[in-house]
Protein backbone atom coordinates (compact mmCIF):
# COMPACT_ATOMS: atom_id res chain seq x y z
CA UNK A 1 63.19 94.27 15.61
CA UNK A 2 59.52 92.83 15.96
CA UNK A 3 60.97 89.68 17.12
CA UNK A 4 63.28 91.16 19.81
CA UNK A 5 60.14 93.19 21.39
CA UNK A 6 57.89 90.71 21.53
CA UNK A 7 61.04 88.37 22.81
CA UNK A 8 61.44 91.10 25.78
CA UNK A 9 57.42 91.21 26.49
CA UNK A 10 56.87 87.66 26.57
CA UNK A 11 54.26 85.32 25.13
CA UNK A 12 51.85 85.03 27.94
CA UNK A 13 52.06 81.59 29.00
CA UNK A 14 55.57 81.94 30.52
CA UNK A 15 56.10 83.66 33.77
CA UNK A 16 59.00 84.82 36.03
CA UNK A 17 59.80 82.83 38.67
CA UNK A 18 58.48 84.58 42.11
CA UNK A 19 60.30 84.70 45.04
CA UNK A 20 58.78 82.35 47.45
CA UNK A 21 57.42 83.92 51.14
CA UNK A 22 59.60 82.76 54.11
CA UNK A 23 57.49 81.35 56.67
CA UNK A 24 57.79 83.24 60.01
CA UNK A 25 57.16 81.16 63.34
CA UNK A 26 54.39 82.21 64.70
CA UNK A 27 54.08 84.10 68.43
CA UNK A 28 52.05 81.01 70.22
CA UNK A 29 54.71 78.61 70.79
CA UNK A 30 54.40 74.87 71.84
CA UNK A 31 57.60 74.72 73.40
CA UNK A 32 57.64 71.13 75.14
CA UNK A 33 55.44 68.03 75.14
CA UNK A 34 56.53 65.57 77.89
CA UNK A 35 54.50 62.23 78.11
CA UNK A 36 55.15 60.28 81.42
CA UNK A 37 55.27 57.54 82.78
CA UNK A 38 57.52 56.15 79.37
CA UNK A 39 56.58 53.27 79.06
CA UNK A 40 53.12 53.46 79.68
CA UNK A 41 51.72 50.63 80.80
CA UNK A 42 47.54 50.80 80.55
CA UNK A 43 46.77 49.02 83.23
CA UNK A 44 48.93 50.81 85.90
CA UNK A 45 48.06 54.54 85.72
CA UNK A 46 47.20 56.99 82.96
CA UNK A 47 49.45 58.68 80.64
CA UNK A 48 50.00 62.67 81.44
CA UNK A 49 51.59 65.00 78.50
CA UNK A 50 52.83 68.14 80.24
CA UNK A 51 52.40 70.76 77.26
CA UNK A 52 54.58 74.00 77.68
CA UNK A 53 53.32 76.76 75.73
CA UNK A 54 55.06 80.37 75.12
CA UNK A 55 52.58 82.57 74.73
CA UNK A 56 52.61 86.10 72.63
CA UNK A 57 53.71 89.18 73.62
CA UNK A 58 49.71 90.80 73.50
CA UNK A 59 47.33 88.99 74.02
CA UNK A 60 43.52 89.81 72.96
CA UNK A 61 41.12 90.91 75.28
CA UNK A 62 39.36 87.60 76.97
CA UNK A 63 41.76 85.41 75.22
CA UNK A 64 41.10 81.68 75.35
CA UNK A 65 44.47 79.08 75.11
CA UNK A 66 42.84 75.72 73.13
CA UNK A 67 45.45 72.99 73.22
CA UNK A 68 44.42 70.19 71.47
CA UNK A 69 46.36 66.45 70.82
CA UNK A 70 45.37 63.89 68.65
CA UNK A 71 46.87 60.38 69.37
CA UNK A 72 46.85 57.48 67.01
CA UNK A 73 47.87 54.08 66.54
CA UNK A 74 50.21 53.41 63.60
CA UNK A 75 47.42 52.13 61.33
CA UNK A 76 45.49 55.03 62.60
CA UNK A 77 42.49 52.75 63.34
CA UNK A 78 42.98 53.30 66.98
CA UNK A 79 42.41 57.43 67.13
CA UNK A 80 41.56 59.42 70.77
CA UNK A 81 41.90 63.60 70.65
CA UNK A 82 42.55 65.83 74.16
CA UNK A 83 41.42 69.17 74.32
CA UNK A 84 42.04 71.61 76.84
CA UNK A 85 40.37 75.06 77.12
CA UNK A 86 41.41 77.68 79.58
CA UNK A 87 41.19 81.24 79.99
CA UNK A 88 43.71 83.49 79.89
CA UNK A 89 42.87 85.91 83.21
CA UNK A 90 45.84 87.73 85.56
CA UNK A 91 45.59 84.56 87.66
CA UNK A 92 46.71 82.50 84.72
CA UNK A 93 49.05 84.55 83.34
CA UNK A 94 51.38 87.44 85.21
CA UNK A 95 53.35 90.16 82.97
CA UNK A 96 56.47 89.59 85.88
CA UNK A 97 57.78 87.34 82.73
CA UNK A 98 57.45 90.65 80.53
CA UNK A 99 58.78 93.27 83.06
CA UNK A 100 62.54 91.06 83.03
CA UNK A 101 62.33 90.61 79.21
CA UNK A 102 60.95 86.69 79.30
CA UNK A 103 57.79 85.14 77.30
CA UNK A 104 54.80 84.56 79.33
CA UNK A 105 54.84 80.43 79.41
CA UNK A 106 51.61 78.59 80.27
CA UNK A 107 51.82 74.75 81.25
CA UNK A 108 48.65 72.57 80.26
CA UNK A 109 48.72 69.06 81.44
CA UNK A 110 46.40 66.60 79.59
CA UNK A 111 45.56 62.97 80.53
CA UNK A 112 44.45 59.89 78.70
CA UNK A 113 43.28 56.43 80.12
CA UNK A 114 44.98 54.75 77.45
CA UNK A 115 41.40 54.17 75.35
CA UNK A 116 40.79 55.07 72.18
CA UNK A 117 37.66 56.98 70.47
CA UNK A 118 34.99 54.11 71.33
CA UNK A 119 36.42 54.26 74.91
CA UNK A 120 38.23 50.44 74.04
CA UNK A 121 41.62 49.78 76.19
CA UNK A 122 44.74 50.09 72.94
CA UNK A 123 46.87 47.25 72.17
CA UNK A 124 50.35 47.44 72.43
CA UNK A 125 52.29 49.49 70.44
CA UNK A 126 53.84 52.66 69.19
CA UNK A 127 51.66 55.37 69.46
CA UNK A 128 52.11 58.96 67.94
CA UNK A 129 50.43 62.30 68.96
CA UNK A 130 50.28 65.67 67.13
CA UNK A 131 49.72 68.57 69.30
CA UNK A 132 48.66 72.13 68.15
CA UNK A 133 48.11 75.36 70.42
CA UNK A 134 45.40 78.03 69.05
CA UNK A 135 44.62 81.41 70.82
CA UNK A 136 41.53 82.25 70.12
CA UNK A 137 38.98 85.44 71.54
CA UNK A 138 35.33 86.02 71.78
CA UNK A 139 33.66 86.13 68.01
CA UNK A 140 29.23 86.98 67.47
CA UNK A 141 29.26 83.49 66.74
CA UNK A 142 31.90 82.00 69.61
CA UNK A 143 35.68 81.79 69.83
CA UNK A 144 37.46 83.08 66.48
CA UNK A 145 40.81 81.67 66.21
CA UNK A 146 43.30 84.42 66.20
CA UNK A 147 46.85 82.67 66.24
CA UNK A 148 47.83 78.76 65.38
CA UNK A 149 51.06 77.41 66.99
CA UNK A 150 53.14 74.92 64.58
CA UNK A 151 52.64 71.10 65.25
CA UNK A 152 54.48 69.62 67.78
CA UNK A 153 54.76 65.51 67.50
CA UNK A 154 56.14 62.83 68.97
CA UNK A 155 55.81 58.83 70.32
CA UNK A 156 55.48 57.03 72.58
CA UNK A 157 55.58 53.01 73.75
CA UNK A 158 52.14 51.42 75.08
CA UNK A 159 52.17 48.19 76.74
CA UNK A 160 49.40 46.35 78.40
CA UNK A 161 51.53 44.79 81.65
């Protein structure tokens, strides 16, 4: 009898397995990331990423959209980061898209010259980028991140000619 109530208590050391939390997609969205012109050729004209982000239902009082995109080389020697800051105001963003029952979408294009951080021209090559959307609001000490999107990636070709 002993036996069978300490069997039912447990020793201590072993432990029921807990359910694991689902991970919920967050409200800040990075819906598209379009690079053009594919391939990009340095020397002709820089490389625009057109970044389509859905925004969240509320939004906090002077909100601030940060969009930021890292792009490296594949032996990540060659690293250059894009960051784009921009209010959130009535001019930037209408509630029409909530009144008919669509997300408010923002579009942030980014550019890059095709150099990387010590402002070098990259070699050829296939390049990948990361980008990640963050709404953040006023803080005592500056902007306090409020929501994170989910990375978006992708790659791209880079030529010289």
């Amino acid at each position: 009898m002993a036996l069978w109530c300490l069997a039912s208590v447990g020793d201590g050391v072993s432990h029921a397995a807990k359910p694991k939390a689902t991970a919920h997609p967050p409200n800040l969205k990075i819906l598209s990331v379009d690079p053009a012109p594919l391939p990009f050729v340095v020397t002709e004209r820089p490389l625009t990423l057109t970044i389509m982000v859905e925004l969240p239902k509320t939004l906090p009082e002077e909100a601030i959209l940060n969009v930021t995109t890292l792009i490296t080389s594949p032996s990540k020697s060659s690293i250059r980061v894009l960051e784009s800051l921009q209010p959130l105001t009535d001019k930037t963003v209408t509630d029409a898209a909530l009144e008919n029952g669509s997300p408010r979408r923002i579009e942030v294009v980014q550019v890059w010259d095709g150099t990387d951080q010590t402002k070098r021209v990259v070699s050829d090559g296939t390049y990948n980028y990361q980008v990640v959307a963050k709404l953040m609001a006023p803080g005592k000490n500056g902007p306090l991140t409020r929501e994170t999107s989910w990375k978006r990636r992708g790659s791209f070709e880079v030529r010289e000619r």
